[in-house]
Each structure stands twice: as C-alpha cells, then as structure tokens.
N, C-alpha and C. Protein backbone atom coordinates (compact mmCIF):
# COMPACT_ATOMS: atom_id res chain seq x y z
N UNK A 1 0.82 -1.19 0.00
CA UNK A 1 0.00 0.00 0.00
C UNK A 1 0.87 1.26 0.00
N UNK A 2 2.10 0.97 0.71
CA UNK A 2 2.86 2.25 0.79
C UNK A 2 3.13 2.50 -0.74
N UNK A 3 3.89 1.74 -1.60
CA UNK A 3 4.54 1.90 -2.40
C UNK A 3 3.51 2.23 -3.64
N UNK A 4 2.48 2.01 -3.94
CA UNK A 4 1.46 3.28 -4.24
C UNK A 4 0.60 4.20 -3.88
N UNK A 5 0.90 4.70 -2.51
CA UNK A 5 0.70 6.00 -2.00
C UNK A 5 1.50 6.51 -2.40
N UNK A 6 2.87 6.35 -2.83
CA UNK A 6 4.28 6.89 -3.06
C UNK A 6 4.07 7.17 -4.46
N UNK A 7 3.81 6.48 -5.03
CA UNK A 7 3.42 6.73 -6.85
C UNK A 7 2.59 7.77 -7.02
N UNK A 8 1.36 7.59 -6.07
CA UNK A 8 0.44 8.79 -6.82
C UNK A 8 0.76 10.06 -6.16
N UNK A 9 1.67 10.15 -4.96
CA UNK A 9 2.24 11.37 -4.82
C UNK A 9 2.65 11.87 -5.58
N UNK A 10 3.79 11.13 -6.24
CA UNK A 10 4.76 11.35 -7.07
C UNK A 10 4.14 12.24 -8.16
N UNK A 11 3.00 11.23 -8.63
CA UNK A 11 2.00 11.68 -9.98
C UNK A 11 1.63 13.09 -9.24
N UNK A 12 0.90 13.06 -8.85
CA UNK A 12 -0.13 14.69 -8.36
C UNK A 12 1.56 16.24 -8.44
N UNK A 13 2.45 15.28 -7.65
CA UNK A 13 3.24 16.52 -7.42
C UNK A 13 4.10 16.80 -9.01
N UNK A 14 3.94 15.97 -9.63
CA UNK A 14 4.49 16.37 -10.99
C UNK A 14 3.52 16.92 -11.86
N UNK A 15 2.34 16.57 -11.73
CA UNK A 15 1.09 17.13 -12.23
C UNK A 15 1.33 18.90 -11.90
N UNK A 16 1.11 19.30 -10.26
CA UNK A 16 0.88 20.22 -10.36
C UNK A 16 2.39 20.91 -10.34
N UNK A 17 3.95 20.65 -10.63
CA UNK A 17 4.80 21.07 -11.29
C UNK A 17 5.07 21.81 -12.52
N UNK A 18 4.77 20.67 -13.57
CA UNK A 18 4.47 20.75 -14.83
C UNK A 18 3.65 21.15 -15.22
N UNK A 19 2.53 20.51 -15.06
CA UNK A 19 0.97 20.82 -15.99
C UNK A 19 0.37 21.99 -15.68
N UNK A 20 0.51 22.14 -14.97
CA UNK A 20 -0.39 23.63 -14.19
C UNK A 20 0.36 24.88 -14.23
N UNK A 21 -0.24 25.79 -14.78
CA UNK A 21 0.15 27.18 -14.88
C UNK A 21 -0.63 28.02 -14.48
N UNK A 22 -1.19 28.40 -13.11
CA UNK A 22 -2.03 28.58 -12.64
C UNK A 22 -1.66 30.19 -11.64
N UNK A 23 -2.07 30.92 -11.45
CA UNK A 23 -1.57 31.87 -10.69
C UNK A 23 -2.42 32.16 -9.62
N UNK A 24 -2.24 31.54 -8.22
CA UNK A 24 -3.21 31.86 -7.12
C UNK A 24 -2.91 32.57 -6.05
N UNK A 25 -1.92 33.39 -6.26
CA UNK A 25 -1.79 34.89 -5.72
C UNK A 25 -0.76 34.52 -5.39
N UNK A 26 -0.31 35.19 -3.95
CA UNK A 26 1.53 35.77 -3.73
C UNK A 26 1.46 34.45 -2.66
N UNK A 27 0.53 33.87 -2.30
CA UNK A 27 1.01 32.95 -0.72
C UNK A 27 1.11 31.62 -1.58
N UNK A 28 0.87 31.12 -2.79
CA UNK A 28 0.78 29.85 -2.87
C UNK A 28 1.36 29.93 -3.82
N UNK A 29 2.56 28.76 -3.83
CA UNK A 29 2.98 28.52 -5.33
C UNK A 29 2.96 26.80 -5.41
N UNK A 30 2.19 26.71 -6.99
CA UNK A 30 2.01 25.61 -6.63
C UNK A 30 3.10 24.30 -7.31
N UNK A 31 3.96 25.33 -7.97
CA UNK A 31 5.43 24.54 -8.42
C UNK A 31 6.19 23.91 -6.82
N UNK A 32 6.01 24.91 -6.10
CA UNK A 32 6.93 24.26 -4.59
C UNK A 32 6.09 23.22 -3.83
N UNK A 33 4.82 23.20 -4.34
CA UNK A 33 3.95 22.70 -3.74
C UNK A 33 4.12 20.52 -4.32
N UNK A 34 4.26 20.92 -5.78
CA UNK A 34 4.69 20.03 -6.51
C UNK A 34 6.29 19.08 -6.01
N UNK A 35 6.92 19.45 -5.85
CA UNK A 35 8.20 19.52 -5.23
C UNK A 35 8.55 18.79 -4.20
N UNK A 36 7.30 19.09 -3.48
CA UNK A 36 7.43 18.87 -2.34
C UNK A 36 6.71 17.23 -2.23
N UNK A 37 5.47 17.13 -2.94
CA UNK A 37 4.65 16.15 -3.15
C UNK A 37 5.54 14.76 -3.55
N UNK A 38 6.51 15.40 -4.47
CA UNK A 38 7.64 14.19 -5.25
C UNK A 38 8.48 13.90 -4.43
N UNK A 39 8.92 15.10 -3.55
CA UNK A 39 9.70 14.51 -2.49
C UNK A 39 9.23 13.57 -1.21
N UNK A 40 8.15 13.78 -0.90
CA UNK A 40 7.35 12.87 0.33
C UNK A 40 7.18 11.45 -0.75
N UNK A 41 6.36 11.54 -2.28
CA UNK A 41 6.44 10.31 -3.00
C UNK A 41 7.29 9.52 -2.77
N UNK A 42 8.63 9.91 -2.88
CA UNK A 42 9.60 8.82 -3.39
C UNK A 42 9.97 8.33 -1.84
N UNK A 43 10.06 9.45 -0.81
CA UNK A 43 10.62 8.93 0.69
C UNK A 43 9.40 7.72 0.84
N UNK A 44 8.50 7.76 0.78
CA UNK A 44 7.26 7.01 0.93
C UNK A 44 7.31 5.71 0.00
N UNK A 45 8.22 5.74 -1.12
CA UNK A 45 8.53 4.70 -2.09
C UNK A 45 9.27 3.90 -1.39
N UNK A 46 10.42 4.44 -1.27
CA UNK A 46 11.75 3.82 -0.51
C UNK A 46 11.18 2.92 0.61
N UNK A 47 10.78 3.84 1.57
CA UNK A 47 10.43 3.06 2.63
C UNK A 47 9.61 1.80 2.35
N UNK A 48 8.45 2.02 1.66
CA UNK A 48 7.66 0.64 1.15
C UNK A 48 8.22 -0.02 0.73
N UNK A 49 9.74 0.09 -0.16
CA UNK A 49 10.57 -0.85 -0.92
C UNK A 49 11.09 -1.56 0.24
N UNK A 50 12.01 -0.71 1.21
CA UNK A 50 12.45 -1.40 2.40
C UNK A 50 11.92 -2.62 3.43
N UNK A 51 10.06 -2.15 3.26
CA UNK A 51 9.49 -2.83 4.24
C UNK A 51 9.00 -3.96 3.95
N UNK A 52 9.08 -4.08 2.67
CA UNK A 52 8.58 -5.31 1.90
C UNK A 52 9.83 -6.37 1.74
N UNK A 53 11.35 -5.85 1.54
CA UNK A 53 12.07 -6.85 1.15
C UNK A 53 12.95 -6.72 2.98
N UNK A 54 12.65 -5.97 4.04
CA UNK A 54 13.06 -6.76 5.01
C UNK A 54 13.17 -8.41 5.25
N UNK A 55 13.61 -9.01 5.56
CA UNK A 55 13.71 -10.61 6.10
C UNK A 55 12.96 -10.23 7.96
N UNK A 56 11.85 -10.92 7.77
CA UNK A 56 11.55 -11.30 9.19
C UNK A 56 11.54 -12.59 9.55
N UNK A 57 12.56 -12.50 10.80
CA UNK A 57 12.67 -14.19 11.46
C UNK A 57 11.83 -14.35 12.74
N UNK A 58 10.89 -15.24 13.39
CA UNK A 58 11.12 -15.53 14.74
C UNK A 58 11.29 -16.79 15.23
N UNK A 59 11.70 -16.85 16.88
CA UNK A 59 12.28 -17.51 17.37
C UNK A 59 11.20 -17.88 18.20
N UNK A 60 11.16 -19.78 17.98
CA UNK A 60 10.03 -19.98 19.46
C UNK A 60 11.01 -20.98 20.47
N UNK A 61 11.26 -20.76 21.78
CA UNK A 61 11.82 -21.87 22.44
C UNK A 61 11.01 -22.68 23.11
N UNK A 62 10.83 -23.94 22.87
CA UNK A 62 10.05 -25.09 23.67
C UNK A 62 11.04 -25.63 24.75
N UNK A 63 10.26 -25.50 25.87
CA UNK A 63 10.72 -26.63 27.17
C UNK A 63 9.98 -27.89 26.90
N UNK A 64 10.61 -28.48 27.07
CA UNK A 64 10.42 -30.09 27.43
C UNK A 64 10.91 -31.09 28.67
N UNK A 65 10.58 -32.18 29.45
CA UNK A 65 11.27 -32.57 29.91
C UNK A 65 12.15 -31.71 31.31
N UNK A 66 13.31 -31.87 31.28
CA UNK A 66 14.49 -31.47 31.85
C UNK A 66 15.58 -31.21 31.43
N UNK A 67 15.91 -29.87 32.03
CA UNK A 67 17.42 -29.70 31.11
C UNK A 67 18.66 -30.53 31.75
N UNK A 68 19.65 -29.60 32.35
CA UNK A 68 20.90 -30.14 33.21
C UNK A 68 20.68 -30.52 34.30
N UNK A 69 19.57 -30.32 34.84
CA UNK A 69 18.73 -31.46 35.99
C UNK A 69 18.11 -32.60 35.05
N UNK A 70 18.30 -32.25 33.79
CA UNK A 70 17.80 -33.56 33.31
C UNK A 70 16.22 -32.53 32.56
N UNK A 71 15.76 -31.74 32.23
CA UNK A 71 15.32 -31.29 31.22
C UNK A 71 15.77 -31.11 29.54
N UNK A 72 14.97 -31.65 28.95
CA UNK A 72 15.46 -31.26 27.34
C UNK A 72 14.81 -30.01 26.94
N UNK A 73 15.51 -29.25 25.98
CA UNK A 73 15.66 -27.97 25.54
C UNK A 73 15.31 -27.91 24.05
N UNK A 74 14.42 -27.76 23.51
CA UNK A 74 14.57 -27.63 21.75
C UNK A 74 14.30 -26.57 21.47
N UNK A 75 14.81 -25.79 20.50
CA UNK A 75 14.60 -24.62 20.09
C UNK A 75 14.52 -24.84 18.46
N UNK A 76 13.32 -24.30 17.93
CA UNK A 76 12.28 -24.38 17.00
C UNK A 76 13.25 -23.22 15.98
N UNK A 77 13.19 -22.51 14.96
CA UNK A 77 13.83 -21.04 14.19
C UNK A 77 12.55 -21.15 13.34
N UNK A 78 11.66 -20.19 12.79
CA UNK A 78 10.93 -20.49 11.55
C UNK A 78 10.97 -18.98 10.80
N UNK A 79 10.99 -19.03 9.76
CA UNK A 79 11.50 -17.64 9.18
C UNK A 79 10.12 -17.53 8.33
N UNK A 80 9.72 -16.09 8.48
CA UNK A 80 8.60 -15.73 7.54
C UNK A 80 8.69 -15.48 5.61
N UNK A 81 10.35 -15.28 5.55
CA UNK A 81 10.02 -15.14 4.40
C UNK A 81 10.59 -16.41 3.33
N UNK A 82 11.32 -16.60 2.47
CA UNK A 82 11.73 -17.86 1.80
C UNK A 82 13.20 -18.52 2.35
N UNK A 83 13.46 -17.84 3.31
CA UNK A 83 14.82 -18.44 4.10
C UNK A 83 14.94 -19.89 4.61
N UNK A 84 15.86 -20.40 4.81
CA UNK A 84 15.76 -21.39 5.34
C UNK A 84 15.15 -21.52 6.87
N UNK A 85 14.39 -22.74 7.07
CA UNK A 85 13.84 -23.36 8.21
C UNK A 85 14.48 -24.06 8.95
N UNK A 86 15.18 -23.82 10.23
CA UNK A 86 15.95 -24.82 10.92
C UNK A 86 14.94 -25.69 12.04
C-alpha cells in the first residue's frame, strides 16, 4: 500500500509542477507545492521498498522434559520469508 501511495504522490506533485500554470496569488505557489509532493512520493517509495524486502525471522523456544537437571531444551527457528527453516 505504501509503495502506491508513493506513486500517486509522485504523480499529483508532478502534475501540479508541470501541468499547471495557474496563478493563485503571492502565498501559494504551486510549483513548490509540486516539489514537495515528489519529495514525500519517493521517501514514501523507498520506505515501502524497504518494508517489503526486510527478512523477518522468529524464534520460538520449547521446554520439554528437563534440562541439566535432566530437562530437554529444543529450540524451533521459523522464518517468515523464503529463508531457510531450521
């Protein structure tokens, strides 16, 4: 979802960059306005790129038994994304 919120920023702030020639007085310009839109786009890209190809692992530990009093210990690894499974 991020990574096309990031696109259509991108789009709108190049839209109103480029396409628009519009004059709405001395407080608004809407070239900086544009600018600014492409710049939040792409930070908003990145990050979605990042969050998607993170690797998430977790760790479950099972007790069993007894350890060095004589309990056994197994510890499980299962990884969420295509990594190996120990």
């Amino acid at each position: 979802m991020s990574i096309g919120t990031g696109i259509v920023l991108f789009v709108i702030g190049a839209i109103l960059t480029f396409a628009i020639n519009v004059d709405l007085g001395a407080g608004v310009n809407l070239d900086l306005i544009g600018y600014i839109l492409m710049g939040a786009g792409l930070v908003i890209f990145v990050i979605g790129l990042v969050l998607m190809f993170r690797k998430r692992q977790s760790i479950t530990t099972v007790h069993s038994g007894t350890d060095a009093n004589g309990a056994a210990v197994t510890q499980r690894r299962t990884a969420d994304t295509d990594g190996p499974v120990l």
